[in-house]
Protein backbone atom coordinates (compact mmCIF):
# COMPACT_ATOMS: atom_id res chain seq x y z
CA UNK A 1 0.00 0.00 0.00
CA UNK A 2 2.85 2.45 0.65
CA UNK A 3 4.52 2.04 -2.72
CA UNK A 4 0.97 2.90 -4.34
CA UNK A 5 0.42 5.82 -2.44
CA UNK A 6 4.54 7.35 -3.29
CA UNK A 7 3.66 8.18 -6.38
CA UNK A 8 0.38 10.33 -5.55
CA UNK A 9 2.91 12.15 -2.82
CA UNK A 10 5.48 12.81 -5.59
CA UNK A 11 2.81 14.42 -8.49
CA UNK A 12 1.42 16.49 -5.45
CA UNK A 13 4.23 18.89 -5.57
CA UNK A 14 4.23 19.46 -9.75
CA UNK A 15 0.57 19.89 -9.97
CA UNK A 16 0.90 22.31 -7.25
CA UNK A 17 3.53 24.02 -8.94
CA UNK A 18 1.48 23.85 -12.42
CA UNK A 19 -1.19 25.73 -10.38
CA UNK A 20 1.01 28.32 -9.80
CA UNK A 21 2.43 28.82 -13.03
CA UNK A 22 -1.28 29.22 -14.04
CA UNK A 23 -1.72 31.97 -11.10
CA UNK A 24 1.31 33.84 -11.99
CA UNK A 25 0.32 33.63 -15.92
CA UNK A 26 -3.41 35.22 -14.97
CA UNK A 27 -1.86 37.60 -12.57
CA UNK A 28 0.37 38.75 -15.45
CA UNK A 29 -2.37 39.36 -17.74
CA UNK A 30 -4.43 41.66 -15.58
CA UNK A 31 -0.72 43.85 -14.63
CA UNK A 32 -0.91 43.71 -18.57
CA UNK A 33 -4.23 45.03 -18.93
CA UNK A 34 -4.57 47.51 -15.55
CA UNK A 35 -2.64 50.39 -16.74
CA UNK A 36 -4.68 50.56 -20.20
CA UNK A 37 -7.91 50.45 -18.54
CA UNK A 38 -6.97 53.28 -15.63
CA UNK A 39 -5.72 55.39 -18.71
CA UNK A 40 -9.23 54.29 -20.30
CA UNK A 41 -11.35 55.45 -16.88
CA UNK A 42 -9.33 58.61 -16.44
CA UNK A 43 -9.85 59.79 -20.23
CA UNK A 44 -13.42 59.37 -20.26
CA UNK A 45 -13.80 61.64 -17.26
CA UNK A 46 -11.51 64.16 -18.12
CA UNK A 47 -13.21 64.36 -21.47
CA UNK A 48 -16.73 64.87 -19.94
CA UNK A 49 -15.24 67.27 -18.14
CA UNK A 50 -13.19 68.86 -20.40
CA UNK A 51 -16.10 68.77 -23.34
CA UNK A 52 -19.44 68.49 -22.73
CA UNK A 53 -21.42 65.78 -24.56
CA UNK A 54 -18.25 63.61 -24.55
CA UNK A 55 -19.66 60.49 -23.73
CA UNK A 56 -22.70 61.16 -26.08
CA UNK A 57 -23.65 57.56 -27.89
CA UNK A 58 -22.88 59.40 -31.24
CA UNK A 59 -19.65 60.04 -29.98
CA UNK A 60 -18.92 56.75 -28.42
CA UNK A 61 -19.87 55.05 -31.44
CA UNK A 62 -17.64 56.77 -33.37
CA UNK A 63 -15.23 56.50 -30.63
CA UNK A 64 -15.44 52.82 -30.96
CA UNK A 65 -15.24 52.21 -34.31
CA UNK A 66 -11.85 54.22 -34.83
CA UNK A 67 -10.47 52.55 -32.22
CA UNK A 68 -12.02 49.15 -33.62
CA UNK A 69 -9.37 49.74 -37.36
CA UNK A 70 -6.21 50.73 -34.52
CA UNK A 71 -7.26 47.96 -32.75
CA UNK A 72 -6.95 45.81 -35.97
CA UNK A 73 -3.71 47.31 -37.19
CA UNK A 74 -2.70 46.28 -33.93
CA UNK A 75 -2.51 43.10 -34.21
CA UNK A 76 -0.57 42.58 -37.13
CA UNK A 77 2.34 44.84 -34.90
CA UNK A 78 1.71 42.40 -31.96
CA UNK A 79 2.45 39.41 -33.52
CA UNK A 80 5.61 40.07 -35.37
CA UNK A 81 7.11 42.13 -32.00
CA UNK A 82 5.62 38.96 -29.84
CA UNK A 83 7.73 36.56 -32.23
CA UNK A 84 10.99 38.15 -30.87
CA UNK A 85 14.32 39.25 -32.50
CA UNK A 86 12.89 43.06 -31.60
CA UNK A 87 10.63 42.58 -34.34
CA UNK A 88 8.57 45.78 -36.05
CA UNK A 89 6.93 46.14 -39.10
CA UNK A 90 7.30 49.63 -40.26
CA UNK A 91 5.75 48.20 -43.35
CA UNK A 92 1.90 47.95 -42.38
CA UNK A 93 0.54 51.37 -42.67
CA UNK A 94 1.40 51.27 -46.74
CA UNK A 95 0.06 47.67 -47.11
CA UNK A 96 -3.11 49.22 -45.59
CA UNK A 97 -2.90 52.06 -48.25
CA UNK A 98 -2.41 49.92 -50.96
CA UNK A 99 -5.58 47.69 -50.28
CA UNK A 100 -7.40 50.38 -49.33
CA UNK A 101 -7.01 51.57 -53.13
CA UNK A 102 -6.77 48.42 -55.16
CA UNK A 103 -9.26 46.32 -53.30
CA UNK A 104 -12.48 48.43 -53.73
CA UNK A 105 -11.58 48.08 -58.28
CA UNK A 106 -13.57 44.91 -57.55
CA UNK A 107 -16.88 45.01 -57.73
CA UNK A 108 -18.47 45.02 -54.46
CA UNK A 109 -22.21 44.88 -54.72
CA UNK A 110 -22.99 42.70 -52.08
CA UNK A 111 -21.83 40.99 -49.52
CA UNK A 112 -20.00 37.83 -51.06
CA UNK A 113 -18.17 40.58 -52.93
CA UNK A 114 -16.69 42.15 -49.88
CA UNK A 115 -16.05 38.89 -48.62
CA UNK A 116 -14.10 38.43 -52.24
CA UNK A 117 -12.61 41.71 -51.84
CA UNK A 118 -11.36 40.91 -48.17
CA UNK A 119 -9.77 37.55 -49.06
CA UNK A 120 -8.25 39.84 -51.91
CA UNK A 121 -7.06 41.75 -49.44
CA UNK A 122 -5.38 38.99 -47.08
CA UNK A 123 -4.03 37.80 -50.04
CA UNK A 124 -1.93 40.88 -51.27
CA UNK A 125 -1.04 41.84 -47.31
CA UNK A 126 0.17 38.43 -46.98
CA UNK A 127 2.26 38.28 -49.89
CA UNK A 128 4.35 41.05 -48.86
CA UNK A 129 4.82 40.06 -45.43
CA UNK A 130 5.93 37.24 -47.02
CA UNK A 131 8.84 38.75 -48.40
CA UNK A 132 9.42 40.96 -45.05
CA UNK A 133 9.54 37.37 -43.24
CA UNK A 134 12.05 36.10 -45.91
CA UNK A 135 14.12 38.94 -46.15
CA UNK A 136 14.40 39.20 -42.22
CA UNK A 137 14.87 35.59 -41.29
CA UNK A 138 16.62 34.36 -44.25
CA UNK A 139 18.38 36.87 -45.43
CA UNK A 140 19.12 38.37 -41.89
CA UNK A 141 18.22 42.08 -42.90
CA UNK A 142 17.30 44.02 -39.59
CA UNK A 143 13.38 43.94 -39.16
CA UNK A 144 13.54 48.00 -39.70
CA UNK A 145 15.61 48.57 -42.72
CA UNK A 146 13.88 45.55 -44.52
CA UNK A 147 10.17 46.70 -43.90
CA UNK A 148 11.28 50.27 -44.55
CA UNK A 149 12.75 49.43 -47.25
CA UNK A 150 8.88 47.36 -47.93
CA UNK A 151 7.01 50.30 -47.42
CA UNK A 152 8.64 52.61 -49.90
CA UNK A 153 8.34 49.84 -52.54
CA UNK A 154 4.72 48.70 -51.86
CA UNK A 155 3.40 52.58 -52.31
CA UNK A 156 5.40 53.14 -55.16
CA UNK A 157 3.52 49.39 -56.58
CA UNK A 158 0.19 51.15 -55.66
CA UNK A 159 1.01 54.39 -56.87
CA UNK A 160 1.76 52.48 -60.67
CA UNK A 161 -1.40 50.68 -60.39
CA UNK A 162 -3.27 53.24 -59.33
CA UNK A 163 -1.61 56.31 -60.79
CA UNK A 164 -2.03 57.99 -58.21
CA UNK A 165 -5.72 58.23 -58.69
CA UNK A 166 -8.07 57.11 -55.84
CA UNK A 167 -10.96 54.53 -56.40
CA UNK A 168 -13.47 56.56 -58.04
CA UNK A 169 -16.51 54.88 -56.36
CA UNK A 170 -16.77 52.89 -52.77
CA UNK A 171 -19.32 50.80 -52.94
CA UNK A 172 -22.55 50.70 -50.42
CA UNK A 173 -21.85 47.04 -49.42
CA UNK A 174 -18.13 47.73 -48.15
CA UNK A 175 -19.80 51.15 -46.07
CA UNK A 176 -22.29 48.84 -45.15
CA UNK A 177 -19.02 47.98 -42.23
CA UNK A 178 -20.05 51.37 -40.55
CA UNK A 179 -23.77 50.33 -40.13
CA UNK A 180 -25.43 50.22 -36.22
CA UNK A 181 -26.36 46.91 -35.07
CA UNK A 182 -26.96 48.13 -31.63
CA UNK A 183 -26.11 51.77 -30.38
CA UNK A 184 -23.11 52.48 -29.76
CA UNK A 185 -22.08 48.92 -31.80
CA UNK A 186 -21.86 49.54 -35.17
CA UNK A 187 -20.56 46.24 -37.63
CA UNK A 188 -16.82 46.96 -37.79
CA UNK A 189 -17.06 46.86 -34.06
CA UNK A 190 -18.38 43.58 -33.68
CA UNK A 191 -16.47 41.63 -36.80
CA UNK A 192 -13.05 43.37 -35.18
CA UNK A 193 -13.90 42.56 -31.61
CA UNK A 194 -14.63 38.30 -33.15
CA UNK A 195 -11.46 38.91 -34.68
CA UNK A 196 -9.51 40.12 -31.60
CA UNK A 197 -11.20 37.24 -29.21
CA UNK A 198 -10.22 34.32 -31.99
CA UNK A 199 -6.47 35.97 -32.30
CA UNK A 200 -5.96 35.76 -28.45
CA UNK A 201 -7.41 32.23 -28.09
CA UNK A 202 -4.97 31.33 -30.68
CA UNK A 203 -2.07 33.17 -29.17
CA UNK A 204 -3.03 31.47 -25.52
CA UNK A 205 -4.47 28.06 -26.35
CA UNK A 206 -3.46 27.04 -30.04
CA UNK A 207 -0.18 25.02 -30.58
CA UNK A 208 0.96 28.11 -33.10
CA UNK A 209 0.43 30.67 -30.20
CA UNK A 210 2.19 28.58 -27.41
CA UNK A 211 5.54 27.78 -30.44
CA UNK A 212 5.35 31.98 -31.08
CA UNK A 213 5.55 33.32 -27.57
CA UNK A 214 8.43 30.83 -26.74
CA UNK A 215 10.42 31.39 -29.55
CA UNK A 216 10.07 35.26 -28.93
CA UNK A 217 11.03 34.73 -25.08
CA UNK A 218 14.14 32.33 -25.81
CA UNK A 219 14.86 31.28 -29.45
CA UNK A 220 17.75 28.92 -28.01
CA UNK A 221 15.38 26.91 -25.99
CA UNK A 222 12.65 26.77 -28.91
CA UNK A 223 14.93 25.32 -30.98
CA UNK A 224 16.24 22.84 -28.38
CA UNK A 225 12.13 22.44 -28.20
CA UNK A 226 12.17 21.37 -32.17
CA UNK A 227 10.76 24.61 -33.03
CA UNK A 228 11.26 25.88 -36.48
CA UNK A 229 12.28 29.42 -35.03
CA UNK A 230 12.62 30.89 -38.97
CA UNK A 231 9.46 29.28 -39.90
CA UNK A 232 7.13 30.61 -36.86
CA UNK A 233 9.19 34.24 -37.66
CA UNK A 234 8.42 34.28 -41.45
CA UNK A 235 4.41 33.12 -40.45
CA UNK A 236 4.39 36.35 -37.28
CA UNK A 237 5.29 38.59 -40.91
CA UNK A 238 2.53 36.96 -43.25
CA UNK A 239 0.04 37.27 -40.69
CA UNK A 240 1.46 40.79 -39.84
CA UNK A 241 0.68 41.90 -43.79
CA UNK A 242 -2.66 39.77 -43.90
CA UNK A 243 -4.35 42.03 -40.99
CA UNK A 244 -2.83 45.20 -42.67
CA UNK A 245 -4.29 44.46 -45.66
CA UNK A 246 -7.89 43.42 -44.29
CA UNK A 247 -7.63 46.46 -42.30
CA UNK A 248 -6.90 48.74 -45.33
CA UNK A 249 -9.95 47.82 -46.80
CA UNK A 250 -11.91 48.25 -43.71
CA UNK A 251 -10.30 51.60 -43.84
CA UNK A 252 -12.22 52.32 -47.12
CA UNK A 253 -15.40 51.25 -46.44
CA UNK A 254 -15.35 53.04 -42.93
CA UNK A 255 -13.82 56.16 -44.53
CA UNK A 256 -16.18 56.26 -47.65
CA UNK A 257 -13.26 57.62 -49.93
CA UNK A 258 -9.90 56.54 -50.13
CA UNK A 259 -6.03 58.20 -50.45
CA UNK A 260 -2.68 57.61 -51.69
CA UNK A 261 -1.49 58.28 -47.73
CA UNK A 262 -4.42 56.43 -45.88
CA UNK A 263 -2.86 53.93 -43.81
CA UNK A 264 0.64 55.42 -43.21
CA UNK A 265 -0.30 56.86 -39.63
CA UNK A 266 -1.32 53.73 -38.48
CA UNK A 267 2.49 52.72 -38.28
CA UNK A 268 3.63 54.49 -35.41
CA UNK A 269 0.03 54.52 -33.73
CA UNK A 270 -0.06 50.47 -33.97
CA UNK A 271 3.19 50.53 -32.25
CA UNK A 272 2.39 52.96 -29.52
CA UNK A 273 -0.71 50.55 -28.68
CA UNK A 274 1.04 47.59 -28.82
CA UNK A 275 3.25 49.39 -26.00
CA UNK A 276 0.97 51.07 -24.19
CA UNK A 277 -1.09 47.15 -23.81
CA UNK A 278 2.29 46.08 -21.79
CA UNK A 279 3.93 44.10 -25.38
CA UNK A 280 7.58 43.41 -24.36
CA UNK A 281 9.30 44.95 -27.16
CA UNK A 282 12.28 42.52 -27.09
CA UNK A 283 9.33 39.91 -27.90
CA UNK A 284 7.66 36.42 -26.11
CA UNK A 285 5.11 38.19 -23.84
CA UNK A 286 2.10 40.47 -24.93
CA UNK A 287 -1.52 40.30 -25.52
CA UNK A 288 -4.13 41.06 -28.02
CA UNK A 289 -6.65 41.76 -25.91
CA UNK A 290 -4.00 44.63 -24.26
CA UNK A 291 -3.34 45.68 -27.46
CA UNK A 292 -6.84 46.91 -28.69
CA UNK A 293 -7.05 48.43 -24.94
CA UNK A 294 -3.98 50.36 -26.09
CA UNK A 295 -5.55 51.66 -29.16
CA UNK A 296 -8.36 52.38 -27.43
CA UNK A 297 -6.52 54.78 -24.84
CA UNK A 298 -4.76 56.61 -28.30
CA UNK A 299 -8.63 57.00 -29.73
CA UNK A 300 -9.65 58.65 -26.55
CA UNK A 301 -6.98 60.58 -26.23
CA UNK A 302 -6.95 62.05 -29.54
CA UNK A 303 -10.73 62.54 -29.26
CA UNK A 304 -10.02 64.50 -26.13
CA UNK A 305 -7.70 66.73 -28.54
CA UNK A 306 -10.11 67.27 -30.91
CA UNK A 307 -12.22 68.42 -28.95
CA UNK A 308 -10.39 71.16 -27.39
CA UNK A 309 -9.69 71.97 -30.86
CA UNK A 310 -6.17 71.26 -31.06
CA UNK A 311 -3.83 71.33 -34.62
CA UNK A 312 -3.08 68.07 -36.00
CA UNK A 313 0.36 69.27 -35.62
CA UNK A 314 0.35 69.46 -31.96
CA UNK A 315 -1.77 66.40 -31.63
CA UNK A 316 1.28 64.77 -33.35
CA UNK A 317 3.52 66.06 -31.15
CA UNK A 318 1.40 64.90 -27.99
CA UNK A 319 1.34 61.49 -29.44
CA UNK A 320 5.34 60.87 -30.55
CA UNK A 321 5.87 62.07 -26.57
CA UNK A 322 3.54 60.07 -25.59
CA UNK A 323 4.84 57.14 -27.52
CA UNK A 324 8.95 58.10 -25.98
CA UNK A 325 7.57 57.71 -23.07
CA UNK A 326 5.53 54.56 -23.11
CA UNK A 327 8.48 53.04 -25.04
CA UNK A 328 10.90 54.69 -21.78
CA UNK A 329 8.89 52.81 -19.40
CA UNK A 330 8.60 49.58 -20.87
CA UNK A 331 12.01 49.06 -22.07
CA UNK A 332 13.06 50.04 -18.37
CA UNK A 333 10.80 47.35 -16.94
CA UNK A 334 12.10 45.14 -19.48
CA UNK A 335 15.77 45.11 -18.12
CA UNK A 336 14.17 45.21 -14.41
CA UNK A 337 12.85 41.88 -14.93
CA UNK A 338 16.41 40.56 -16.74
């Protein structure tokens, strides 16, 4: 009876020990997400305060549904600076741009057509960060100079294609994205907030999620794992150019009329929300969910700015300091926990 009863005494410390690993993994997602949603709570008030009507549905909607394309955009930067290696794509805001001017030349009359058009869309964002992930992992450019290098070259491609002329007609299926389902949810909302739960059950619970977040934390010990570190690198950069491009043409329909420069602020701005939702910028640890809280906190902040009737000049300004500082913070707490 006592030998039976050993081997019950022995597991006893490892699934305690599991436990914990689970605690500490849960605790570290709600440090991730705190700081976002106290940003969130004191915006809101200080823009009620600060302009009155602020939290008007109208405003909330729209609120909400600019946050819903940075939220988006978002999570094509996550995922490439989650795979390690410092990762960044500075590459996404002109894949955005270009779908968001080739994509509506199909025909879009109803809905199977957008759905056409966004596979379209996947399809031509992919494609590019498939040559990002090749140039970066195979070739062994630096992540910056190759998607810079992307960026120029893809708006140049849609500036051929286009010459420089922007779709002449969106059609009333792809604005159909901006329609209220239930005040203050309008479509894009809800088919970006599916997207965003689905991404972060992948990233948490799916074998691909679990291989990404270890080989951003500690390539070596991926590899010792059996994990094909180049492959899972080159995949974080086709899905990286996939969401830009679905968000480009999200960016249409939601904007009504498109432009040669469309996307290109939603470079930086992804970045700063990846930050500000706690991403560890030297890669293995960040969240989706954080993420779109992140964007969210840039919405309301620029809303706030707006309103007081700011230039878009100092707005920009705001937001790059903003951004130093965010980036400050988290690369300090980055070497704290080295």
């Amino acid at each position: 009876m006592r030998t039976l009863r050993e081997p019950k005494k022995e597991a006893l410390p490892e699934r305690k020990e599991k436990e914990a690993g689970r605690k500490r993994e849960s605790s570290g997602k709600w440090k991730m997400f705190l700081p976002s949603v106290i940003a969130i709570i004191i915006l809101v008030i200080a823009g009620q305060i600060l302009a009155n009507g602020f939290l008007s549905i109208k405003n909330i909607g729209s609120i909400l549904m600019t946050a819903s394309l940075l939220a988006l955009m978002s999570v094509a930067q996550n995922t490439v600076m989650i795979s390690g290696d410092s990762g960044i794509d500075l590459s996404v805001g002109a894949i955005a741009s270009m779908t968001a001017l080739i994509c509506p030349m199909i025909p879009m009359a109803n809905s199977g057509m957008v759905a056409a058009g966004a596979v379209a869309a996947v399809m031509l964002g992919a494609a590019v960060g498939l040559i990002n992930g090749v140039g970066i992992k195979l070739v062994k450019i630096p992540s910056m100079i190759m998607t810079l290098i992307m960026s120029s070259t893809v708006s140049g491609i849609t500036m051929v294609i286009t010459k420089g002329q922007p779709a002449a007609h969106i059609s009333e299926a792809l604005k159909g994205i901006s329609d209220v389902i239930i005040q203050p949810i309008r479509l894009l909302t809800l088919i970006v907030l599916i997207i965003l739960i689905l991404a972060e059950l992948v990233l948490t619970r799916a074998p691909f999620g679990r291989k990404l977040r270890i080989t951003g934390d500690n390539p070596n010990a991926a590899a010792i794992c059996g994990i094909q570190i180049t492959g899972i690198g080159i995949a974080a950069y086709v899905i990286s150019g996939a969401v830009a491009g679905l968000t480009g043409l999200f960016l249409a329909g939601y904007a009504g009329s498109t432009t040669m420069t469309m996307g290109e602020s939603y470079t930086l701005l992804s970045v700063a929300a990846v930050a500000i939702g706690g991403t560890n910028l030297a890669g293995g640890k960040g969240s989706y969910l954080a993420g779109a809280l992140g964007a969210l906190v840039l919405v309301i902040l620029n809303s706030i700015l707006q309103a007081l009737n700011m230039e878009q000049g100092v707005r920009s300004v705001i937001q790059g300091l903003l951004l130093v500082f965010i980036v400050f913070i988290n690369t300090k707490s980055t070497m704290t926990e080295k």
